[in-house]
C-alpha atoms as a PDB file:
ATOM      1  CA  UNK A   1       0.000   0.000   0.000  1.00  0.00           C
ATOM      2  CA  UNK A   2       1.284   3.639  -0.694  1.00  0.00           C
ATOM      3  CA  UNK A   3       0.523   6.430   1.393  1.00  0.00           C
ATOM      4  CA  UNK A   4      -1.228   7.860  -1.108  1.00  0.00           C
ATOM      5  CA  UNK A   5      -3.747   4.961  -1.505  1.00  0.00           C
ATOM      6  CA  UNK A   6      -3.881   5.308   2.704  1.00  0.00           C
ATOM      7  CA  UNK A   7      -5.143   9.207   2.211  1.00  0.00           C
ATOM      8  CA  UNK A   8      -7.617   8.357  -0.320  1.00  0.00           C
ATOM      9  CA  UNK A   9      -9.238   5.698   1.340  1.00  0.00           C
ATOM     10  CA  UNK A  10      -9.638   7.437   4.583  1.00  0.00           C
ATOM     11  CA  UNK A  11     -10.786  10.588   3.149  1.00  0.00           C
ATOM     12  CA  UNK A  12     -13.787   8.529   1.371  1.00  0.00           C
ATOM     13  CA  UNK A  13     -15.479   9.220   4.925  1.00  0.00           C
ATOM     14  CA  UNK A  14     -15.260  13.142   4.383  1.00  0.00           C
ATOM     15  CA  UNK A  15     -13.475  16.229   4.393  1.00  0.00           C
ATOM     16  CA  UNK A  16      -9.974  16.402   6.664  1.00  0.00           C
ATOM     17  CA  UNK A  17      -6.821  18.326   7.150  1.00  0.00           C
ATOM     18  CA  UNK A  18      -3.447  16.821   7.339  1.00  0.00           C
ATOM     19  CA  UNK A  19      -3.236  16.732  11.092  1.00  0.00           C
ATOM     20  CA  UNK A  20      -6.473  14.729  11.153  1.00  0.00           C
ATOM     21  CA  UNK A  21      -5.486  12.312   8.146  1.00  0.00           C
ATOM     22  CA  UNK A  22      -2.008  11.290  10.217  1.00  0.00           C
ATOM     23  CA  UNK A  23      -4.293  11.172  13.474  1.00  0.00           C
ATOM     24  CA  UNK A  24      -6.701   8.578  11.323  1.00  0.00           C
ATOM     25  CA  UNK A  25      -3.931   6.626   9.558  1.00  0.00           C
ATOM     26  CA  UNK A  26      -1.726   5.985  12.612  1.00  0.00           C
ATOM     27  CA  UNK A  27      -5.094   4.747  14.372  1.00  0.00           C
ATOM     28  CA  UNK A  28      -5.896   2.442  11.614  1.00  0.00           C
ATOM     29  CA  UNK A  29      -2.648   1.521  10.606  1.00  0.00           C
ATOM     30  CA  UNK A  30      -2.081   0.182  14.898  1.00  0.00           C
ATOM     31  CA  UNK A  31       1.230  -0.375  15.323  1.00  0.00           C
ATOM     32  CA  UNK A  32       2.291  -1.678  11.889  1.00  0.00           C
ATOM     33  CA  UNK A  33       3.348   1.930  10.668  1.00  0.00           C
ATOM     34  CA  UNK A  34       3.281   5.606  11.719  1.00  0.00           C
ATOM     35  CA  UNK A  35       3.551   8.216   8.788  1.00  0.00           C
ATOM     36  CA  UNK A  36       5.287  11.089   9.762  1.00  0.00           C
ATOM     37  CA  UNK A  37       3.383  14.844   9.010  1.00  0.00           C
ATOM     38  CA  UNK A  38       6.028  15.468   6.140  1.00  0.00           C
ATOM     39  CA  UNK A  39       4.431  12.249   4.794  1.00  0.00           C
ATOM     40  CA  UNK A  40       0.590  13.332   4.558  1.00  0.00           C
ATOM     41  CA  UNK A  41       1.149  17.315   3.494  1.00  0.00           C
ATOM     42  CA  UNK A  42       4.017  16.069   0.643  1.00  0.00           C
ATOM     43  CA  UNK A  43       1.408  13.380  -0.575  1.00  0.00           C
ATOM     44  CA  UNK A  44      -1.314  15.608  -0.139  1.00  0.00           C
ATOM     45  CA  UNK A  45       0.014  18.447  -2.388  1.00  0.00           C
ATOM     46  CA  UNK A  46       1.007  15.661  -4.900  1.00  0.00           C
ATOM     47  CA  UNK A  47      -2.894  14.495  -4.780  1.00  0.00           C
ATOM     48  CA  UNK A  48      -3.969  17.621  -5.206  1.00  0.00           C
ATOM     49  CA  UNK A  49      -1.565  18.407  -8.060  1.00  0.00           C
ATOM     50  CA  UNK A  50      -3.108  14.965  -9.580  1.00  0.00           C
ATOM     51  CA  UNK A  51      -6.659  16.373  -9.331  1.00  0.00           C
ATOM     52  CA  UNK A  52      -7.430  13.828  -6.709  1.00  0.00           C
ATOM     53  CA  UNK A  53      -8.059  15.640  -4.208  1.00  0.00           C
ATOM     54  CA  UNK A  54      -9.423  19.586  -3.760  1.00  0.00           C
ATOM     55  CA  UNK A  55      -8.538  21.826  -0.517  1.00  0.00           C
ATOM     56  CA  UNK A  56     -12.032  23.018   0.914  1.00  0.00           C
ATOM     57  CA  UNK A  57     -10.911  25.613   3.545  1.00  0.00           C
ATOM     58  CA  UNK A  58      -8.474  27.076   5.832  1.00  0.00           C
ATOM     59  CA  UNK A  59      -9.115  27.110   9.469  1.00  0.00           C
ATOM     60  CA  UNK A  60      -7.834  29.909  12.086  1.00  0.00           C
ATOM     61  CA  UNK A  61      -4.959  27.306  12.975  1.00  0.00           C
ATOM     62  CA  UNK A  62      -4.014  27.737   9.466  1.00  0.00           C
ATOM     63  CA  UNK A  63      -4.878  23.668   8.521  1.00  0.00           C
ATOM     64  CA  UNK A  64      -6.343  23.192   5.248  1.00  0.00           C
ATOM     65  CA  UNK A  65      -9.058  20.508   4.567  1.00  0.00           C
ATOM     66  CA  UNK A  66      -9.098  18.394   1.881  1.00  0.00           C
ATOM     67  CA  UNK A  67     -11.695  16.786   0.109  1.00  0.00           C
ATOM     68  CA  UNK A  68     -11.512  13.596  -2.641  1.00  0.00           C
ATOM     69  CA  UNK A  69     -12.575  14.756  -6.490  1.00  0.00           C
ATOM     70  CA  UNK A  70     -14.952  12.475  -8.286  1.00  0.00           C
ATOM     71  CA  UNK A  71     -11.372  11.259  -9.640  1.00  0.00           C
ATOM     72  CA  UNK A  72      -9.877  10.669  -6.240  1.00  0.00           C
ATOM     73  CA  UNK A  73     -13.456   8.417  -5.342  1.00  0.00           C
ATOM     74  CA  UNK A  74     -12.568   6.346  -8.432  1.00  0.00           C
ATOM     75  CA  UNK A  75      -9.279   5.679  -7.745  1.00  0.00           C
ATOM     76  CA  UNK A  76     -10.169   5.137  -3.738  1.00  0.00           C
ATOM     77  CA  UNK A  77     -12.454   2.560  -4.675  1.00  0.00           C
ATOM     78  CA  UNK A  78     -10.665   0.968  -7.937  1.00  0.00           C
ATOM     79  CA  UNK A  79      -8.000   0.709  -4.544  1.00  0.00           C
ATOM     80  CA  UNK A  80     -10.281  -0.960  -2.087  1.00  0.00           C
ATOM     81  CA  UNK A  81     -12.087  -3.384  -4.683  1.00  0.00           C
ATOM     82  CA  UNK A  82      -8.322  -4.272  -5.964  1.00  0.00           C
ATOM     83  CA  UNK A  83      -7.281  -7.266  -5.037  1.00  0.00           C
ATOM     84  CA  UNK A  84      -3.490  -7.250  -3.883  1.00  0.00           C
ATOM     85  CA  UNK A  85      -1.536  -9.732  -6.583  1.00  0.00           C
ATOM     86  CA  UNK A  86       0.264 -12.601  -5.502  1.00  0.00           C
ATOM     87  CA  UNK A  87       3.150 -13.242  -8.121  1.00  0.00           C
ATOM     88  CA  UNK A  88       5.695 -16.119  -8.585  1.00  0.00           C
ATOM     89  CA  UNK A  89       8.694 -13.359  -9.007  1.00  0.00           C
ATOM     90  CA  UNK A  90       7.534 -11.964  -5.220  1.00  0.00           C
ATOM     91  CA  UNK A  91      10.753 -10.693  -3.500  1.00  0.00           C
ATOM     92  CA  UNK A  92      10.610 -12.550  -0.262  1.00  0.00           C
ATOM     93  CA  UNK A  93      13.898 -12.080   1.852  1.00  0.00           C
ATOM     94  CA  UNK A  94      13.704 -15.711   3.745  1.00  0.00           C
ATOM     95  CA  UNK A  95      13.215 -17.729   0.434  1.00  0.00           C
ATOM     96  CA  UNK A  96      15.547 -15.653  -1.784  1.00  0.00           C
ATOM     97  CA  UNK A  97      18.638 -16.218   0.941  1.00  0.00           C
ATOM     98  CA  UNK A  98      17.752 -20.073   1.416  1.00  0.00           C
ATOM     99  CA  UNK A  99      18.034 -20.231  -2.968  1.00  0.00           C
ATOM    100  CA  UNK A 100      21.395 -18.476  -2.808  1.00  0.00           C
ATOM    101  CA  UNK A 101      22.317 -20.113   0.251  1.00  0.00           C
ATOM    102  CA  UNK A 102      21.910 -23.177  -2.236  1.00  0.00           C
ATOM    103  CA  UNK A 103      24.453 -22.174  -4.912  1.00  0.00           C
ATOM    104  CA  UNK A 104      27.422 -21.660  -2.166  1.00  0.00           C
ATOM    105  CA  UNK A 105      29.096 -25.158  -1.678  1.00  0.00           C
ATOM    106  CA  UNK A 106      31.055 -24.157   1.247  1.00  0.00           C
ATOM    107  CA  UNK A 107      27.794 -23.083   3.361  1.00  0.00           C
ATOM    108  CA  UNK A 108      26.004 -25.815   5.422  1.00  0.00           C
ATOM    109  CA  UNK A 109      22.351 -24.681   4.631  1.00  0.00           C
ATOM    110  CA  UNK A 110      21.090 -27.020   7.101  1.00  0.00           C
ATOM    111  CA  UNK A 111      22.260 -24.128   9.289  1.00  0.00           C
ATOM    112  CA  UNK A 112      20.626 -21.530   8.040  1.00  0.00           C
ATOM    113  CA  UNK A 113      17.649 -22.763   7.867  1.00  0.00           C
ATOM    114  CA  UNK A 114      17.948 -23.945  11.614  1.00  0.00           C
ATOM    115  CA  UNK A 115      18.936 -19.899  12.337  1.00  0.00           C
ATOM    116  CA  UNK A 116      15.553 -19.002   9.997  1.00  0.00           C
ATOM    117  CA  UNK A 117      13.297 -21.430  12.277  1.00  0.00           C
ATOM    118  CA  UNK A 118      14.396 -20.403  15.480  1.00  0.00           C
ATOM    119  CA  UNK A 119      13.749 -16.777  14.400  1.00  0.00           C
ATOM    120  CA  UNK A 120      10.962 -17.329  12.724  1.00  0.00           C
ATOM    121  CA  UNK A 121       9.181 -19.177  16.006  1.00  0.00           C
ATOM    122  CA  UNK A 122      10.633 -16.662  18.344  1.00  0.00           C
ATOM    123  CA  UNK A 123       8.493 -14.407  15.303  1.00  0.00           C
ATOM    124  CA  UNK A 124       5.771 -16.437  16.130  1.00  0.00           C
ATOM    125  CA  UNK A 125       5.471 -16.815  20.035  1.00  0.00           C
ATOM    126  CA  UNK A 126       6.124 -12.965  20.043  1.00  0.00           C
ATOM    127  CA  UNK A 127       3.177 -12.162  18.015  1.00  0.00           C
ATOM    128  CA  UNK A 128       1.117 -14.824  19.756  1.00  0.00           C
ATOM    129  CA  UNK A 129       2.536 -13.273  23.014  1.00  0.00           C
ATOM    130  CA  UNK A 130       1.329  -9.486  21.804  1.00  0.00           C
ATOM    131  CA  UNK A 131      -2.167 -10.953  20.494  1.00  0.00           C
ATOM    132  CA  UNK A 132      -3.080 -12.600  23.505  1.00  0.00           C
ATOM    133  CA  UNK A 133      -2.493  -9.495  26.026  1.00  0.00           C
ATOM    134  CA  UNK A 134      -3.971  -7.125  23.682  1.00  0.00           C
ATOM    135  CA  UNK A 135      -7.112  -8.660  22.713  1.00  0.00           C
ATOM    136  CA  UNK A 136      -9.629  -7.042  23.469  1.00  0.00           C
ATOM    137  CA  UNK A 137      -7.883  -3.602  23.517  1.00  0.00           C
ATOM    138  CA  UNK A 138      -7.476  -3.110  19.840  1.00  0.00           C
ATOM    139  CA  UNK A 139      -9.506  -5.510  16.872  1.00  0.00           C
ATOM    140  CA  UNK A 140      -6.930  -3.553  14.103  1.00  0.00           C
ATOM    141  CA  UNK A 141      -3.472  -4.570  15.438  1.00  0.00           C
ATOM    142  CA  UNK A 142      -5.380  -7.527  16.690  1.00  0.00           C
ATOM    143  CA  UNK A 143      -6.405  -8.756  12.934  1.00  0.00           C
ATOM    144  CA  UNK A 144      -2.883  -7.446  12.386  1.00  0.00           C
ATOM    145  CA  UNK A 145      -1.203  -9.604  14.511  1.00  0.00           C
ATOM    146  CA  UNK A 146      -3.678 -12.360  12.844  1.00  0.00           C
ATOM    147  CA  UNK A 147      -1.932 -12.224  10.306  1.00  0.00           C
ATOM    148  CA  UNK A 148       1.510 -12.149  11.026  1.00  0.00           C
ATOM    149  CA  UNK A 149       1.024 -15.215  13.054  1.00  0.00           C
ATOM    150  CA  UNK A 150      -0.429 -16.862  10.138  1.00  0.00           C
ATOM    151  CA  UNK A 151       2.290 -15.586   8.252  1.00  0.00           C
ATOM    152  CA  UNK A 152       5.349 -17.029  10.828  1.00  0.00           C
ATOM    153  CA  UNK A 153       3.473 -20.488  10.656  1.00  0.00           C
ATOM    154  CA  UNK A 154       3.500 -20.713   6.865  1.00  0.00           C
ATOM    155  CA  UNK A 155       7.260 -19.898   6.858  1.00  0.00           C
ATOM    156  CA  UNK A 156       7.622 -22.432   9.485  1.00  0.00           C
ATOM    157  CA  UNK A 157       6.166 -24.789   7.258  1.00  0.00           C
ATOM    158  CA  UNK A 158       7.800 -23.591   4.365  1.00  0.00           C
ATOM    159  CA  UNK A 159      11.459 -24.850   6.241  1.00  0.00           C
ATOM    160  CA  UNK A 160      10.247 -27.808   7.471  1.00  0.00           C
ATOM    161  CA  UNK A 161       9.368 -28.469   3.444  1.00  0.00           C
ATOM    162  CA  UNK A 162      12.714 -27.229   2.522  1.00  0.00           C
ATOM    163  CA  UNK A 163      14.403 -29.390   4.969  1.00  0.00           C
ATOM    164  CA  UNK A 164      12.401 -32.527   3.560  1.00  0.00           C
ATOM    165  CA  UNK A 165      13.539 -31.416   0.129  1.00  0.00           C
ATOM    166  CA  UNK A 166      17.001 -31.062   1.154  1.00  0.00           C
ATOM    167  CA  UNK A 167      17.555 -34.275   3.408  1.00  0.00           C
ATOM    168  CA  UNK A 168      21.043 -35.660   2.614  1.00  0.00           C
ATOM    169  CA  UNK A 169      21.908 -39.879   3.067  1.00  0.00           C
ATOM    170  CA  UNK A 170      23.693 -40.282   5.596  1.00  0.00           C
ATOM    171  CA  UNK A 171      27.095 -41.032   3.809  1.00  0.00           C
ATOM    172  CA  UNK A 172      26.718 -37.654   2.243  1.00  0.00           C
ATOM    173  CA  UNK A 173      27.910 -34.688   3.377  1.00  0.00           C
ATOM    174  CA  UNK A 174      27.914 -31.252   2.411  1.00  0.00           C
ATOM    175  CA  UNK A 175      25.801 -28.330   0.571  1.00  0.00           C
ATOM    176  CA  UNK A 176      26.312 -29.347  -2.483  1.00  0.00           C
ATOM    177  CA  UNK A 177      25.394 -33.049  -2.260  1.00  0.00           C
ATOM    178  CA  UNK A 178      22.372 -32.081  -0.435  1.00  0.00           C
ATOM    179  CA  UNK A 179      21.805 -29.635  -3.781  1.00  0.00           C
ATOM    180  CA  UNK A 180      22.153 -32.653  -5.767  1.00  0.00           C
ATOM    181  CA  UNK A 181      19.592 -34.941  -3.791  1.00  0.00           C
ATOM    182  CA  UNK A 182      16.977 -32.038  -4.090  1.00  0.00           C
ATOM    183  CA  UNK A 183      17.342 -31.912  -7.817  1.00  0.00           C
ATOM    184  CA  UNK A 184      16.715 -35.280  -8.708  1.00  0.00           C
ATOM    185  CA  UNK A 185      13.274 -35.166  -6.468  1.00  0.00           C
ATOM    186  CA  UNK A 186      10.176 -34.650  -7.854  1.00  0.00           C
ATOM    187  CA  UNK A 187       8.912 -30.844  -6.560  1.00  0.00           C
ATOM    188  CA  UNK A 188       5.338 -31.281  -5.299  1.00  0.00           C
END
């Protein structure tokens, strides 16, 4: 998500000024990411300059209110009703470091992958730790946290299939037979 798809969504509810927007993205957003103010007024200006949005008014403070353009509701919703694409080229860190790790003969990826888990679980009891104290305080970061438990178990699973994949015989030893082995099995 960009910050700009961020301001248009939450100004679909009605007018607001910068100040109100960071207020309204930080509170929906829970914990996961905090704009800064330079943030909302650079993006703003840039929406405006698009014809997204239009400023409505001033107030005493000097804040200016901005309102979404029949434009800006287009491109709000085209946003929201947009599902987010799931591609074979996605750049995950975890998976892209275990296929290098793979090309290095003088690396034992059996111990990287055992560094990934225990990270990855610590991950996952963390989250699991935060979700259950914070339950019934917040249902955003809750969902949040959802999510990136879901998202720690999958990985989890993910090295446990890799390690499968990867087993070496006994009398074989080394990155590059266990390379080897995983080529000749079938991938599933």
């Amino acid at each position: 998500m960009s910050v700009k798809d961020g301001l248009l969504a939450l100004l679909r509810t009605g007018p607001k000024h910068g100040y109100q927007l960071k207020i309204d993205f930080d509170e929906a957003a829970g914990d996961t990411w905090h704009l800064n103010f330079g943030q909302v007024y650079t993006t703003l200006q840039r929406l405006r300059r698009d014809g997204l949005v239009d400023e409505v008014d001033t107030d005493v403070e000097g804040r200016t209110t901005y309102r979404l353009t029949d434009q800006g509701s287009v491109v709000a919703d085209r946003w929201f009703t947009t599902p987010v694409e799931r591609t074979v080229d996605n750049r995950d860190e975890v998976s892209l470091k275990i296929l290098i790790a793979l090309k290095d003969p003088g690396l034992e990826i059996a111990e990287v992958l055992r560094v990934q888990r225990v990270n990855t679980m610590k991950a996952l009891q963390d989250f699991t730790a935060l979700r259950a104290n914070r339950q019934e305080e917040d249902l955003r970061w809750t969902m949040h946290l959802d999510r990136l438990v879901f998202l720690a178990e999958a990985e989890l699973r993910w090295i446990e299939r890799t390690e499968e994949r990867l087993r070496v015989p006994p009398d074989q030893k080394g990155v590059s037979d266990a390379v080897a082995v995983a080529q000749r099995q079938p991938s599933l």
